[in-house]
N, C-alpha and C. Protein backbone atom coordinates (compact mmCIF):
# COMPACT_ATOMS: atom_id res chain seq x y z
N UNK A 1 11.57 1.74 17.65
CA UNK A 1 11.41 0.66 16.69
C UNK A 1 12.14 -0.58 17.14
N UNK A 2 12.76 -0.57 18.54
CA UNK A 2 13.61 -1.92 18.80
C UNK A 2 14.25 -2.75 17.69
N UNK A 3 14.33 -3.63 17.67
CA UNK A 3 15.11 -4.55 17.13
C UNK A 3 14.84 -5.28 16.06
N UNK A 4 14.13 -4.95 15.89
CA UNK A 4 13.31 -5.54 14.23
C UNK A 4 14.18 -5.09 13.12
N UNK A 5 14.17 -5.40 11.93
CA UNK A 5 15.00 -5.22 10.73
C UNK A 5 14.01 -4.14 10.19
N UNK A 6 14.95 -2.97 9.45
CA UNK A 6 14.47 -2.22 9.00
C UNK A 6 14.44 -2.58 7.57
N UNK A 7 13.08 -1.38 7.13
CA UNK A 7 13.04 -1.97 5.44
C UNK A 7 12.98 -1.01 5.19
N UNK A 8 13.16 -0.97 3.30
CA UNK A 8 12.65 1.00 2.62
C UNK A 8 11.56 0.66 2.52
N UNK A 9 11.09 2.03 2.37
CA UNK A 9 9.62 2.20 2.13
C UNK A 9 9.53 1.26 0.64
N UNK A 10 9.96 1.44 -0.44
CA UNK A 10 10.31 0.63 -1.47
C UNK A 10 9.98 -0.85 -1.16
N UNK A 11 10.71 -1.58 -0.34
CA UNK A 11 10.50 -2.90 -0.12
C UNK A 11 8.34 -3.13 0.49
N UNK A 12 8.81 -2.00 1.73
CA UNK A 12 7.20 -1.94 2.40
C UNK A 12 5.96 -1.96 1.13
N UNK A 13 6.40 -0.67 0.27
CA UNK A 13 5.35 -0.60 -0.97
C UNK A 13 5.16 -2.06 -1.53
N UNK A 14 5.95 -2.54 -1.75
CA UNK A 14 5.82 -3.78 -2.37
C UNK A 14 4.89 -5.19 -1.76
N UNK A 15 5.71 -5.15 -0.31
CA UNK A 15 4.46 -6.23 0.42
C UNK A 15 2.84 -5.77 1.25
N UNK A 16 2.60 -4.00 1.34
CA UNK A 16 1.63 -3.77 1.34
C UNK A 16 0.55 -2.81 0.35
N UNK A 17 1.05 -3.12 -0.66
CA UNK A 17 0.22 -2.39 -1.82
C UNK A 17 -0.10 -0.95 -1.28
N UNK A 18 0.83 -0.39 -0.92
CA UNK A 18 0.50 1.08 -0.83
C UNK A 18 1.91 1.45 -1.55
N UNK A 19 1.55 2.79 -1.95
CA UNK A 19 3.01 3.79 -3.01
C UNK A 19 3.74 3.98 -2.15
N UNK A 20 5.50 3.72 -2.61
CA UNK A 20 6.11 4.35 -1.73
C UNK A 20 5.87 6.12 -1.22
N UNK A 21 5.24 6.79 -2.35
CA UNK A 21 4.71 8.39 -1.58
C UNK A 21 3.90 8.37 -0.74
N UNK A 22 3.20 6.82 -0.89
CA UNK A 22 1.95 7.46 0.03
C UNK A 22 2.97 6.93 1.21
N UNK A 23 3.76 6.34 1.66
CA UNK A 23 4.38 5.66 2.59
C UNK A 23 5.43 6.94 3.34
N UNK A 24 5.97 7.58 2.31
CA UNK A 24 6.58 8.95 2.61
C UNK A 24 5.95 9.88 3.73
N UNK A 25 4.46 10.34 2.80
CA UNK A 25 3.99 11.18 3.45
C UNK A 25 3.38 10.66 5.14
N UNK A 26 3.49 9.42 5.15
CA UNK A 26 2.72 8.98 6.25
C UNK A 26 4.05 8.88 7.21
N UNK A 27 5.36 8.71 6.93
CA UNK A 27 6.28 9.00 8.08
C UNK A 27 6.81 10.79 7.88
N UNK A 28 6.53 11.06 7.15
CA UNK A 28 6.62 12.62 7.79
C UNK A 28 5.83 13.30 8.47
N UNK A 29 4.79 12.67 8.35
CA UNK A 29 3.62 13.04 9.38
C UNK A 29 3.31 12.19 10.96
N UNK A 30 4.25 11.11 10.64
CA UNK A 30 4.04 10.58 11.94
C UNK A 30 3.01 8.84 11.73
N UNK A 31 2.64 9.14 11.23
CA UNK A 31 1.27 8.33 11.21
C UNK A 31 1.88 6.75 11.78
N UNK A 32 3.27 6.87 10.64
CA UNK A 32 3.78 5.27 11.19
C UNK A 32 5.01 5.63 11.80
N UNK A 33 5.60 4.54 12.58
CA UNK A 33 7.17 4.91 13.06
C UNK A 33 8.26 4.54 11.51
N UNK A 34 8.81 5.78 11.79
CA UNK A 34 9.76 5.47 10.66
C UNK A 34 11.12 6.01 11.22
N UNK A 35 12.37 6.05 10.66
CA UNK A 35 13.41 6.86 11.13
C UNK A 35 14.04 7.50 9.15
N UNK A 36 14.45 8.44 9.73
CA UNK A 36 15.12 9.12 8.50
C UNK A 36 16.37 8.84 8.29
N UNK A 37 17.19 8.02 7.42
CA UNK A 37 18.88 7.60 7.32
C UNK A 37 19.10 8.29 5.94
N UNK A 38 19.67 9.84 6.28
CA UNK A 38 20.19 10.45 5.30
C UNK A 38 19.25 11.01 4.48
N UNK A 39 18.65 10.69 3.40
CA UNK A 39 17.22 11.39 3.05
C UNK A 39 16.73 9.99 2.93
N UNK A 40 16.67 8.93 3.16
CA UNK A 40 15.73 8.09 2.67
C UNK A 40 15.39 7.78 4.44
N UNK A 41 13.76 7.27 4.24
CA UNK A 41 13.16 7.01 5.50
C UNK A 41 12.95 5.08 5.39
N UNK A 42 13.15 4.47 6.46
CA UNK A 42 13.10 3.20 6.81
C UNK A 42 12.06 3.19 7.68
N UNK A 43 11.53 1.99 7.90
CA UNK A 43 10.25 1.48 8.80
C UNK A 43 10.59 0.23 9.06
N UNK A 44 9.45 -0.41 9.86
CA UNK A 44 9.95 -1.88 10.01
C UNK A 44 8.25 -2.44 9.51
N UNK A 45 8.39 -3.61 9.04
CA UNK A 45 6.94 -4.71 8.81
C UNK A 45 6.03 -3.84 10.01
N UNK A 46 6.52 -4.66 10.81
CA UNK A 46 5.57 -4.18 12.06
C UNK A 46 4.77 -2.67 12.45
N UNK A 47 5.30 -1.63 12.00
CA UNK A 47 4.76 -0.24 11.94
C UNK A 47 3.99 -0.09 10.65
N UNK A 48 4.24 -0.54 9.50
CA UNK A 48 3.41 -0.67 8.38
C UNK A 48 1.66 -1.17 8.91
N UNK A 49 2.13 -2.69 8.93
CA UNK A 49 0.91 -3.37 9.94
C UNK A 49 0.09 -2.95 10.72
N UNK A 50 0.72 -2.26 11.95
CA UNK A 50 0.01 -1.27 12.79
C UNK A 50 -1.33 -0.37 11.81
N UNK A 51 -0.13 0.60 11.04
CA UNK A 51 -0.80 1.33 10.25
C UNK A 51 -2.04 0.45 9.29
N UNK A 52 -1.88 -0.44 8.96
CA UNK A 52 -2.96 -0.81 8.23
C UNK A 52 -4.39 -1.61 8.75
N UNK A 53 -3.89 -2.25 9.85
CA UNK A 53 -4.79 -2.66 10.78
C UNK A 53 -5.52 -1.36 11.83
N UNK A 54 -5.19 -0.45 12.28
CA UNK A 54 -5.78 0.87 12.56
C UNK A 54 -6.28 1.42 11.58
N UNK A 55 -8.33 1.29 12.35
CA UNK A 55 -9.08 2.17 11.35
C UNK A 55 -9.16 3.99 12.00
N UNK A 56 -8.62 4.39 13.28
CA UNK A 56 -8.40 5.58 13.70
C UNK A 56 -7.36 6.16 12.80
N UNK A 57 -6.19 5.44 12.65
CA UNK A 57 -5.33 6.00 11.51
C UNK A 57 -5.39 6.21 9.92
N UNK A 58 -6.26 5.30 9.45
CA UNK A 58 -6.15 4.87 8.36
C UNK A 58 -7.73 5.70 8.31
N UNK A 59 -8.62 6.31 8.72
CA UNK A 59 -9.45 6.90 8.46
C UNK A 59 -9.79 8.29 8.04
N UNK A 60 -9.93 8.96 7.06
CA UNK A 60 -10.26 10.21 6.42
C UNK A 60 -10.67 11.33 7.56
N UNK A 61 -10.77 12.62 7.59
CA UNK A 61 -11.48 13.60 8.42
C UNK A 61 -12.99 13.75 7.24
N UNK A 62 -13.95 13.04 8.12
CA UNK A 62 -15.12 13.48 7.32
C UNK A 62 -15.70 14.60 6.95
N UNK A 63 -14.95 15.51 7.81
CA UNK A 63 -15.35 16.99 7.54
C UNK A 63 -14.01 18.00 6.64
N UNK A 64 -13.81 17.32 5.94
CA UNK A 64 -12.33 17.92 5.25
C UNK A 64 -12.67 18.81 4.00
N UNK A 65 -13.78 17.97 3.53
CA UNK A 65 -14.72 18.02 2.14
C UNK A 65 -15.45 18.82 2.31
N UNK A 66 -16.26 19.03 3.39
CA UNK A 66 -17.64 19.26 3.29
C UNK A 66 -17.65 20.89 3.40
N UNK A 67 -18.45 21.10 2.37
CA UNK A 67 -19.29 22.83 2.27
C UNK A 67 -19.48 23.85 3.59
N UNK A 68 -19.14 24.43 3.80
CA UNK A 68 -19.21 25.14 5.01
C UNK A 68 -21.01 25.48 4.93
């Protein structure tokens, strides 16, 4: 994450209209860079962004749903 200022997910929820849970689950999974400080997880602008501008990330498994 270099040198960029870190934010809470809290602050992130706020300037990209996503929940801080949904922001949770997406650095425990990886999806965005985050780091863990104690139990709360930090990110920076810039990994949010990433994440929202990526439609490979930000895209559903179309077959998650579907009827065997």
């Amino acid at each position: 994450m270099g040198e960029e200022r870190l934010i809470s997910l809290k602050e992130a929820a706020a300037r990209s209209g996503l929940s801080a849970g949904f922001l949770r689950r997406l650095c425990r999974t990886g999806r965005i860079d985050a780091v863990k400080i104690g139990r709360d997880w930090v990110t920076t602008w810039r990994a949010v962004t990433e994440y929202l501008e990526d439609e490979k990330k930000r895209s559903k498994n179309p077959f998650k749903y579907k009827n065997p």
